[in-house]
C-alpha atoms as a PDB file:
ATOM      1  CA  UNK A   1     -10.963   5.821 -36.053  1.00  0.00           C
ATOM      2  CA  UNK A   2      -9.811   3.762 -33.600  1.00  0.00           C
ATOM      3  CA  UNK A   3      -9.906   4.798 -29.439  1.00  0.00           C
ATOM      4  CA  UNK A   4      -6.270   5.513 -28.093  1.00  0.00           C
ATOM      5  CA  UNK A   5      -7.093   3.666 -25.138  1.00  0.00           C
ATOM      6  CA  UNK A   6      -7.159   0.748 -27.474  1.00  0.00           C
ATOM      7  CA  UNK A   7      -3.512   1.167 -28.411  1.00  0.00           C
ATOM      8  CA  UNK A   8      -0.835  -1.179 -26.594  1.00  0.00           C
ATOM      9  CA  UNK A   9       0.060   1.282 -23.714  1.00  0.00           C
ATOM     10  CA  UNK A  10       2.886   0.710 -21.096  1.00  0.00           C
ATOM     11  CA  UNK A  11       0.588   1.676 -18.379  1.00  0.00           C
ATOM     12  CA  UNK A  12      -1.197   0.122 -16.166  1.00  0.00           C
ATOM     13  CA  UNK A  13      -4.961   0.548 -15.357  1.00  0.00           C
ATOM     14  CA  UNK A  14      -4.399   2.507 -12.808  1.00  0.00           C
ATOM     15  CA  UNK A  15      -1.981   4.684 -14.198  1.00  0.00           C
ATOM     16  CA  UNK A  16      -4.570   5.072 -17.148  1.00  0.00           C
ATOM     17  CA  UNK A  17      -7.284   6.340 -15.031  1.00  0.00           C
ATOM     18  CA  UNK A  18      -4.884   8.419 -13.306  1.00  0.00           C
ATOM     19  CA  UNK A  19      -3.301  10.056 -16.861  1.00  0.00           C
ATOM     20  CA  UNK A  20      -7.339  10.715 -17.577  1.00  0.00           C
ATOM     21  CA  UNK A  21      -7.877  12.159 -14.196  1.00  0.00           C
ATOM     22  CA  UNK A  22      -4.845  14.936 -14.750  1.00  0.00           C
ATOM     23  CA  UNK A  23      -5.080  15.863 -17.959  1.00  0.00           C
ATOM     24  CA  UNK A  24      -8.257  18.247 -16.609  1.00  0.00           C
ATOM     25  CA  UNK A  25      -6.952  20.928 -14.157  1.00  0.00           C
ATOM     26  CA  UNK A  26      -7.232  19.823 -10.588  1.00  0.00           C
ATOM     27  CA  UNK A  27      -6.583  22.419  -7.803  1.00  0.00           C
ATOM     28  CA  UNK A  28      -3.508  21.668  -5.361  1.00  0.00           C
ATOM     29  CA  UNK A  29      -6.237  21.343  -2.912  1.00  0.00           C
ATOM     30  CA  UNK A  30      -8.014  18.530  -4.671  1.00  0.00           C
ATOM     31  CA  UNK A  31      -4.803  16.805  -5.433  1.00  0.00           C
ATOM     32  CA  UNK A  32      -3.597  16.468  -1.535  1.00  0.00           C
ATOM     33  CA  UNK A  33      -7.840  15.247  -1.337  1.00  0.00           C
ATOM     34  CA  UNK A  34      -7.107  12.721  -3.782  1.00  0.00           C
ATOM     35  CA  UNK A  35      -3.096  11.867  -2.692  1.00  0.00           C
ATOM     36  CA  UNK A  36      -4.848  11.368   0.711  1.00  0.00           C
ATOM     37  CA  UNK A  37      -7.913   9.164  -0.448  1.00  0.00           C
ATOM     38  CA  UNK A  38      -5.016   7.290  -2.150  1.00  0.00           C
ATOM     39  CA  UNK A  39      -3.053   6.562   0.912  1.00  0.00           C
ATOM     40  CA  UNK A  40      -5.706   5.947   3.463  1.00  0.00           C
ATOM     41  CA  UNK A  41      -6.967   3.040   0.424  1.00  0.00           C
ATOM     42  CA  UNK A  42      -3.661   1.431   0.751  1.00  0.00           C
ATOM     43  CA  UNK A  43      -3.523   1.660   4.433  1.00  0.00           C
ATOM     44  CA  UNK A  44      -6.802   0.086   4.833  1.00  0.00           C
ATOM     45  CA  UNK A  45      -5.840  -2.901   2.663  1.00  0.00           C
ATOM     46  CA  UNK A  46      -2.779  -3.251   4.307  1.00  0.00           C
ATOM     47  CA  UNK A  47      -4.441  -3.604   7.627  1.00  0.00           C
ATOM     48  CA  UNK A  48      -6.907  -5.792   6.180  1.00  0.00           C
ATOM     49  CA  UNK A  49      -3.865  -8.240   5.105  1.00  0.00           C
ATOM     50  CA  UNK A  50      -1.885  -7.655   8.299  1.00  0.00           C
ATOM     51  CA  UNK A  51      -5.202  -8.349  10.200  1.00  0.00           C
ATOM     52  CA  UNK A  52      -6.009 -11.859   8.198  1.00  0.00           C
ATOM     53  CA  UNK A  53      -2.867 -13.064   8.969  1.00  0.00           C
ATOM     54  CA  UNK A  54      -2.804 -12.546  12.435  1.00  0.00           C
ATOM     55  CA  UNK A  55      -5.864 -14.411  12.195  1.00  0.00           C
ATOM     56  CA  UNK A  56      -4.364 -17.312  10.073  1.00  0.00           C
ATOM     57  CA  UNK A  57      -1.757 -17.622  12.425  1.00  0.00           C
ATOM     58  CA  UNK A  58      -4.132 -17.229  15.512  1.00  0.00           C
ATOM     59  CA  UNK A  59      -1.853 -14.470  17.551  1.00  0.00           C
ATOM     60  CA  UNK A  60      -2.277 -12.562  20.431  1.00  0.00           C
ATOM     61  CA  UNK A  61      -0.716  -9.751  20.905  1.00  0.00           C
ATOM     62  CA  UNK A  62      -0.259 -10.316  24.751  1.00  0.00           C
ATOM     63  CA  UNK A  63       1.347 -13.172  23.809  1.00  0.00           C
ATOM     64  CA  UNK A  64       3.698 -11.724  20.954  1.00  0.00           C
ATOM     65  CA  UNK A  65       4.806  -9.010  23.979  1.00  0.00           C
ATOM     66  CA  UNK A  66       5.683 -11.789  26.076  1.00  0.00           C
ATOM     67  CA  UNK A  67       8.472 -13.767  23.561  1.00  0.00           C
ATOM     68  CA  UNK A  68      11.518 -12.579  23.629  1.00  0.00           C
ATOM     69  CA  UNK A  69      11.883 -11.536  19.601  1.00  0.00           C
ATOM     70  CA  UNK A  70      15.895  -9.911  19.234  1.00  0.00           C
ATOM     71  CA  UNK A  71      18.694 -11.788  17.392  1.00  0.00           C
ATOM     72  CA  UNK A  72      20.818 -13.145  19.711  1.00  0.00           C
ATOM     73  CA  UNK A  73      24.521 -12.333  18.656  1.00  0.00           C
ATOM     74  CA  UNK A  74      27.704 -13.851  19.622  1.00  0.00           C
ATOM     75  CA  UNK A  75      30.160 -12.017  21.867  1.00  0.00           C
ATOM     76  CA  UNK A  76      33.227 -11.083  19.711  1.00  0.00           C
ATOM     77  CA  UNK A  77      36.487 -12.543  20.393  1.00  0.00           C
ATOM     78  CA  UNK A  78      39.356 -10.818  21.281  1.00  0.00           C
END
């Protein structure tokens, strides 16, 4: 007999692992837990990008307060 995992699934590995982590009962309380381990995983890659570009590009943020960054617009004619 062959392992369901094995079959062609839609899912991604992530999704997978999630599917195997709900299918046991997991108390409201240890869902936020998890929701919020979730989040602050993504957050902390995020700033790890944000912060390796910054680098890349060599900014400074005393110098990024300093330009001038809106769209300039056109007046409107009458």
């Amino acid at each position: 007999m062959s392992n369901p995992l094995d079959i062609k699934q839609p899912f991604s590995n992530i999704q997978l692992e999630l599917l195997k982590l709900y299918s046991e009962k997991v108390s409201d309380e240890d869902l936020l837990a998890i929701k919020s381990l979730i989040s602050k995983y993504f957050l902390e890659r995020a700033k790890d990008e944000a912060d390796k570009i910054w680098k890349e590009k060599n900014w400074n943020s005393k110098e990024l307060l300093k330009k001038h960054r809106r769209t300039p617009y056109r007046k409107q004619q009458p």
